[in-house]
Protein backbone atom coordinates (compact mmCIF):
# COMPACT_ATOMS: atom_id res chain seq x y z
CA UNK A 1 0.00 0.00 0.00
CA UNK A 2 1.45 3.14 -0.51
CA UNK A 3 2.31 6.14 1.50
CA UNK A 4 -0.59 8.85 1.83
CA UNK A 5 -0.10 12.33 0.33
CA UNK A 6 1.67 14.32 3.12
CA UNK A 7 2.80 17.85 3.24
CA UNK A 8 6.62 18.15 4.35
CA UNK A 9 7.51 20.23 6.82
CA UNK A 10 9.99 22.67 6.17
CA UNK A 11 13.46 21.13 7.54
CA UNK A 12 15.22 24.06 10.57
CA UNK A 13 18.89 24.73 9.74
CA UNK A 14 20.81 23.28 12.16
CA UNK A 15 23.93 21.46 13.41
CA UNK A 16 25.90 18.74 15.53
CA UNK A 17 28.69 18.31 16.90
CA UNK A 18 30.10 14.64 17.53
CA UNK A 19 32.96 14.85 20.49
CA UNK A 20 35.25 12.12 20.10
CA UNK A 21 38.32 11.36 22.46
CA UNK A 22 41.27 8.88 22.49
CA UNK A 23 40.32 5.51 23.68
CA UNK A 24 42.32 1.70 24.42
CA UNK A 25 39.54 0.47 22.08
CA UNK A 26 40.45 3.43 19.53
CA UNK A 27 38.18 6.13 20.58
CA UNK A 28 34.89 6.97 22.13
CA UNK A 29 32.23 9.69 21.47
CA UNK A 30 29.42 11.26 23.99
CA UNK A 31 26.39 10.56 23.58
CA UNK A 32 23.31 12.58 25.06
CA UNK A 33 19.64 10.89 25.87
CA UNK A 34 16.99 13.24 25.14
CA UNK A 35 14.22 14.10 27.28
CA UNK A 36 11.46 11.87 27.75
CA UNK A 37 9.33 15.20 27.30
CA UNK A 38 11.04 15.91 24.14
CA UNK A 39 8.97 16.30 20.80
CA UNK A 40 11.47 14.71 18.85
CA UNK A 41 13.17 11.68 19.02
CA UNK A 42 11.81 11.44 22.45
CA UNK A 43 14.43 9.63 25.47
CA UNK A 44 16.98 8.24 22.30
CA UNK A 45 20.41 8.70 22.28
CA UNK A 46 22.25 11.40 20.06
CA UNK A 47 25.40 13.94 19.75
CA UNK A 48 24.65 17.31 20.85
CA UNK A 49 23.19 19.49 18.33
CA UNK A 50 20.60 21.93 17.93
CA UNK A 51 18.58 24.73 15.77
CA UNK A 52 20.81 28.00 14.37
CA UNK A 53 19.62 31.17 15.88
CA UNK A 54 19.71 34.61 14.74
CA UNK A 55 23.11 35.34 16.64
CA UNK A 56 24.65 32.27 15.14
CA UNK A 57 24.27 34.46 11.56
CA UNK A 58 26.24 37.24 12.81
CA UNK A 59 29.23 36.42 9.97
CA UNK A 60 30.67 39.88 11.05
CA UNK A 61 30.95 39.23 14.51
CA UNK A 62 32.20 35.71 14.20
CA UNK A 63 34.63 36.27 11.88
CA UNK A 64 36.55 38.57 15.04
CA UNK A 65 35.88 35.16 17.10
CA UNK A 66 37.07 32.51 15.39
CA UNK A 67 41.08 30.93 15.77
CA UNK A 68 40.84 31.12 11.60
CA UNK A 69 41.81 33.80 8.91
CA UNK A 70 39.03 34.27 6.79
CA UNK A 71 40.93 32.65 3.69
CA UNK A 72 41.26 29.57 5.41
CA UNK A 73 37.74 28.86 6.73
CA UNK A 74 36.04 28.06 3.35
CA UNK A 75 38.98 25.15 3.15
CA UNK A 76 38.05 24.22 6.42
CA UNK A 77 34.51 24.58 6.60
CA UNK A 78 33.83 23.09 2.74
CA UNK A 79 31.44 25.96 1.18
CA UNK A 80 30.79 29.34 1.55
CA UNK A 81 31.67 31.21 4.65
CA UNK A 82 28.34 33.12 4.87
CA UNK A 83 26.79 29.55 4.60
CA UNK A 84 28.87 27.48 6.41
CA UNK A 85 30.19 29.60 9.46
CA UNK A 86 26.55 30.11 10.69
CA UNK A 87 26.61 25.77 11.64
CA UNK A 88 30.10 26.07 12.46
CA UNK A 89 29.26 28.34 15.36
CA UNK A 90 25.55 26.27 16.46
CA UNK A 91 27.48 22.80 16.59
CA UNK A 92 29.80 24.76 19.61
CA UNK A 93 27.24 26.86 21.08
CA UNK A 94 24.37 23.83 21.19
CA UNK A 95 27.75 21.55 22.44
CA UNK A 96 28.23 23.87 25.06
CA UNK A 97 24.46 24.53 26.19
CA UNK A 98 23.75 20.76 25.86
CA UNK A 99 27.46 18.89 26.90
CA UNK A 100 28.64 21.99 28.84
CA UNK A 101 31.88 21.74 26.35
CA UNK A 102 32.53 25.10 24.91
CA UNK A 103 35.13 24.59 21.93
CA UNK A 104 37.04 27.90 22.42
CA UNK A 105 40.45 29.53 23.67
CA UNK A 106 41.60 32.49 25.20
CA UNK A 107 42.38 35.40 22.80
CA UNK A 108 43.89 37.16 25.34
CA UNK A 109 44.47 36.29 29.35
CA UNK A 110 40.40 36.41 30.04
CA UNK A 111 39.53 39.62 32.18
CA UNK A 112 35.99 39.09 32.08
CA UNK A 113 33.39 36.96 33.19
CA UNK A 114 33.88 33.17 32.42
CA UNK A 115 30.75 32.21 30.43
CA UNK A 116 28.04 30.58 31.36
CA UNK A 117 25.54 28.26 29.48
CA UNK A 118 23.00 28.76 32.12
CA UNK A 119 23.18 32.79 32.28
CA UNK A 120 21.13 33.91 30.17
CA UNK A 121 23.08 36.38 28.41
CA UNK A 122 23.49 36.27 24.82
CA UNK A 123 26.42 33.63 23.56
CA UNK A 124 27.93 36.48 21.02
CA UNK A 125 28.37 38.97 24.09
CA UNK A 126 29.97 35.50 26.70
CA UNK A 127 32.51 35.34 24.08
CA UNK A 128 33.14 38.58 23.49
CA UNK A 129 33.36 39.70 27.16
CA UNK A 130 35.61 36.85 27.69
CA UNK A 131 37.90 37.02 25.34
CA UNK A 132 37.36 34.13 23.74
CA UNK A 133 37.52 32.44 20.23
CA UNK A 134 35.89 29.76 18.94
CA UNK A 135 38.13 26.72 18.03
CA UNK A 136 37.14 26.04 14.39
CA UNK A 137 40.44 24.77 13.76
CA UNK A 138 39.57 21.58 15.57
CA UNK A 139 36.59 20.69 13.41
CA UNK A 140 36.02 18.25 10.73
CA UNK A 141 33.35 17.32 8.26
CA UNK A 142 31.10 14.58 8.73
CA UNK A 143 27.30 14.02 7.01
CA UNK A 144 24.53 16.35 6.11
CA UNK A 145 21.32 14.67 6.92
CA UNK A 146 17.72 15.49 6.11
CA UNK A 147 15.09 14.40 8.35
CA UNK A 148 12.55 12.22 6.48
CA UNK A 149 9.31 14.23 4.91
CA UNK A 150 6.64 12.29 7.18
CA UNK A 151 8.11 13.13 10.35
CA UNK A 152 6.47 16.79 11.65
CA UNK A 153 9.35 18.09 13.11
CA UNK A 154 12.29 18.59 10.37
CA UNK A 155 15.92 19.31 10.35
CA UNK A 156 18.60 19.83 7.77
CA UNK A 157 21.67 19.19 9.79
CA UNK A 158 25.14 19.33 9.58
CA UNK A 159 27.24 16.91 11.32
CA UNK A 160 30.74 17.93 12.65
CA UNK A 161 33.53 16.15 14.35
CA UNK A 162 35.97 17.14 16.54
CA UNK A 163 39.17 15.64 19.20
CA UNK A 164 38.87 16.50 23.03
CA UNK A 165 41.25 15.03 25.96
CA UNK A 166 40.57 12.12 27.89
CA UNK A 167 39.64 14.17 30.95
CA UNK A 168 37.45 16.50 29.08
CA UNK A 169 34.36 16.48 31.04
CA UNK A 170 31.36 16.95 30.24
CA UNK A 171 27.72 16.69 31.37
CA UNK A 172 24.19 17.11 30.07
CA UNK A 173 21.91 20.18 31.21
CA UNK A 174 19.20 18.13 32.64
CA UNK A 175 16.69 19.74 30.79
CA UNK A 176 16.93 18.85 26.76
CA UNK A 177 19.00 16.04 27.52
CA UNK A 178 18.92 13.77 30.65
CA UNK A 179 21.89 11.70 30.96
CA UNK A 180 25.32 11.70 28.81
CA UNK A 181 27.66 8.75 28.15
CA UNK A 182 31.02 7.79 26.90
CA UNK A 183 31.04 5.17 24.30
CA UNK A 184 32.51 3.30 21.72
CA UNK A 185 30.74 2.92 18.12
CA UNK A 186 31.05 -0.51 18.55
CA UNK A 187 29.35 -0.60 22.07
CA UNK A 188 26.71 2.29 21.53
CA UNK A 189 25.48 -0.22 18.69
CA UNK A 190 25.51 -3.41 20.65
CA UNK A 191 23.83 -1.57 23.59
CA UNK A 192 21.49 0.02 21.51
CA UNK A 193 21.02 -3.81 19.85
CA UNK A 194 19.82 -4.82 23.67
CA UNK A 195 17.88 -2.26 23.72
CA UNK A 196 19.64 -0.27 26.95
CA UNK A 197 20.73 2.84 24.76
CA UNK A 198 18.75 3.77 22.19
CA UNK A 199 20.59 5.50 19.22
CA UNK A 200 18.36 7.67 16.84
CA UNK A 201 18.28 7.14 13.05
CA UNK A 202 21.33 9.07 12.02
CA UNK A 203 23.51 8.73 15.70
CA UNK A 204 22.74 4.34 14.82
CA UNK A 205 24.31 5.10 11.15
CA UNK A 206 26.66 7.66 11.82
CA UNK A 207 27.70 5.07 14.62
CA UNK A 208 28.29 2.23 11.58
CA UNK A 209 30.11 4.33 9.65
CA UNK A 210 32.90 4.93 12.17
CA UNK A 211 33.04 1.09 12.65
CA UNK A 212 36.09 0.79 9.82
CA UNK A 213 37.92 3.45 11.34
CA UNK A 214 40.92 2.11 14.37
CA UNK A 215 41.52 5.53 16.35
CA UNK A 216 40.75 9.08 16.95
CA UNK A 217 43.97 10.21 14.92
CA UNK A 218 42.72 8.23 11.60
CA UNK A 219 39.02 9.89 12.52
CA UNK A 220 39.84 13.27 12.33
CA UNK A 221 42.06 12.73 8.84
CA UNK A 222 39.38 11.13 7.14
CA UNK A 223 36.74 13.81 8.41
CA UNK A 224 39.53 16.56 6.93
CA UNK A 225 40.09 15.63 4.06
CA UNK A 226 36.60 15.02 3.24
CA UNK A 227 33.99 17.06 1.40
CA UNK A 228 30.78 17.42 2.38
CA UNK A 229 28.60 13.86 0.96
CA UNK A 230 25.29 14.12 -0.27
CA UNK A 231 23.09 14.82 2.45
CA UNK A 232 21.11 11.22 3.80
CA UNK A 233 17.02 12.03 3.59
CA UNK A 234 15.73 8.79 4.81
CA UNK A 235 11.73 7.69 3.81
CA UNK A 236 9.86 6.85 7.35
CA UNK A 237 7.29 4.12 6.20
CA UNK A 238 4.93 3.71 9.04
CA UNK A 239 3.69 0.19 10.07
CA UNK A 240 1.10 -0.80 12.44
CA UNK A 241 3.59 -0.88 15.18
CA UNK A 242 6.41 1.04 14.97
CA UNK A 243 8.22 2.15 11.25
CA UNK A 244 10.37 1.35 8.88
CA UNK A 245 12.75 3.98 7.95
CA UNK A 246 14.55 3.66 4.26
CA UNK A 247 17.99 4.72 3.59
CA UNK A 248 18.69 6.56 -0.03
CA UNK A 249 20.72 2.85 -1.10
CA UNK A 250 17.89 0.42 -0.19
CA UNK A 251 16.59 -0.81 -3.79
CA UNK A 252 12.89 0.60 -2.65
CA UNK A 253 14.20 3.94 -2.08
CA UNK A 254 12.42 5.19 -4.99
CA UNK A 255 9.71 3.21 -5.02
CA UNK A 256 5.92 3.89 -4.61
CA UNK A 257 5.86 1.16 -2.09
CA UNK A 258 8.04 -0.25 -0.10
CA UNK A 259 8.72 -4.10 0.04
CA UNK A 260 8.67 -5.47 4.08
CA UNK A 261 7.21 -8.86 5.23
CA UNK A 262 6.31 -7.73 8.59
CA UNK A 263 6.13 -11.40 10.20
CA UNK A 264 9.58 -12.02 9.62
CA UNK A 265 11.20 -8.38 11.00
CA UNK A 266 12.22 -10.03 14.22
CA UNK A 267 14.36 -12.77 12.09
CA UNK A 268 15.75 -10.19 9.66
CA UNK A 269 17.42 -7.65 12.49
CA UNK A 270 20.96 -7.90 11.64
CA UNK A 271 23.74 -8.15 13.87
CA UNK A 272 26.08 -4.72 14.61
CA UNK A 273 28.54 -4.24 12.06
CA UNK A 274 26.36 -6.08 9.23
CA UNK A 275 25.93 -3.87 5.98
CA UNK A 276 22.16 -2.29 5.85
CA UNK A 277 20.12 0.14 4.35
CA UNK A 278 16.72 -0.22 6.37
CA UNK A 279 16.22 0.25 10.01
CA UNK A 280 13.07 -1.23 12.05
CA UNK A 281 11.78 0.98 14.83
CA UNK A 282 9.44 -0.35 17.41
CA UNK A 283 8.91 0.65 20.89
CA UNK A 284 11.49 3.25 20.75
CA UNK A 285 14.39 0.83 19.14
CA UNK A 286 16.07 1.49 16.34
CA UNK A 287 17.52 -1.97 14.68
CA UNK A 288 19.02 -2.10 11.33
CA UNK A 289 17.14 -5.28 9.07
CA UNK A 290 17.90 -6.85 6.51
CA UNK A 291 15.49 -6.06 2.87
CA UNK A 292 13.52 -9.31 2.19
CA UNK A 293 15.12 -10.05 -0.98
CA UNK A 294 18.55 -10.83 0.57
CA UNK A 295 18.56 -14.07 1.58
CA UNK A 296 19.60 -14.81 5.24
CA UNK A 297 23.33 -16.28 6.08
């Protein structure tokens, strides 16, 4: 049966910022819960992130705040400055509301107040007033995702990376997000497998993709060197319980209608690491499934 006729919402600008730190296992990378209150992705697992706002598009000011020249950034950032700084400067400031990390380093020996996530005042005058630049130099470039068309809430976010010490702490604000972890890809997927951390759509892939990679150092070159891909826009196809959510490579991308054999989802979740291009969500779970045509190993 297919899909009915739905009117997208329009996707927010926004951005995220995945935090990833040396590890004996390679590396790890925090992960925040959302609230159980929250209207998306309620109590699941992601990296901080959030919506730009209007202070976040103040090129002029940020380009006095930032640890870059100005002929270096579009290298850095992949794409226009006036485009591209604006989600530069959300993935820090949501990291810092959300992780209480702020990405940033003294311009000067700080006179001023030390800033403060929970103040009030506007992030543009904490910086300022503290002397402060933002650390673009540490990012890199990850995805661009799209948030699927039948979902009510929308996003088109950009995903950054970027190194912190071992003994960086941080912590979520107890109010957007509830509890933050420490993890490896390959144990945020297994634990989100059990069911005990639950991973949103792109955190799960985004997760898979950093399987292949062995440490932090071999991370951050790949995420350099890299342009920006093609941004992910998943299709959510609802079922009676739950949804199956279709990645751009699954053969029914396209398609009108979307081949599943419900009875048989349970025996066609695949185990982490497996190649996939389908997830099944019930009951809050993401888990990635194989398409009924492949035949089972």
């Amino acid at each position: 049966m297919a899909a009915q006729a739905h009117r997208p919402a329009t996707p927010s600008p926004s951005a995220t910022l995945i935090l990833a730190r040396k590890h004996e296992a390679g590396f790890e990378v925090y992960l925040l819960r959302r609230s159980a209150a929250s209207k998306f992705m309620p109590g699941t697992y992601v990296f901080p992130g959030g919506n730009l706002e209007a202070e976040d598009l103040d090129t002029a000011f940020w380009l006095n705040h930032v640890d870059l020249p100005v002929d270096r950034l579009s290298q850095t950032l992949d794409g226009e400055v006036d485009r591209m700084l604006p989600f530069a400067v959300a993935a820090i400031r949501e990291t810092w509301e959300e992780a209480g990390l702020l990405l940033a380093a003294p311009l000067q020996e700080i006179s001023g107040p030390e800033p403060s996530a929970s103040s009030g005042i506007p992030f543009t005058r904490q910086i300022h007033d503290s002397g402060l630049v933002l650390s673009l130099s540490k990012l890199g470039r990850w995805h661009h995702w799209i948030t699927p068309k039948l979902m009510p809430i929308r996003f088109d976010t950009f995903f950054f990376v970027a190194p912190v010490e071992q003994d960086q702490a941080c912590r979520p604000d107890n109010h957007e997000t509830v509890h933050g972890t420490w993890a490896t890809p390959e144990k945020a997927l297994v634990e989100n497998a059990r069911g005990t951390l639950p991973l949103s759509p792109p955190t799960l892939v985004t997760l898979h993709q950093m399987l292949p990679f062995t440490g932090l150092d071999d991370l951050m070159a790949e995420s350099r060197r890299r342009s920006w891909p093609a941004p992910i826009l998943q299709r959510w196809w609802p079922l009676d319980k739950g949804a199956l959510i279709i990645d751009p490579w699954d053969p029914d991308y396209a398609c009108e209608t979307v081949s599943v054999e419900i009875d048989r989802l349970e025996k066609d979740v695949l185990p982490v690491g497996a190649p996939f291009s389908r997830l099944w969500r019930q009951r809050g779970i993401c888990r990635p499934v194989r398409h009924p045509d492949e035949k089972s190993g």
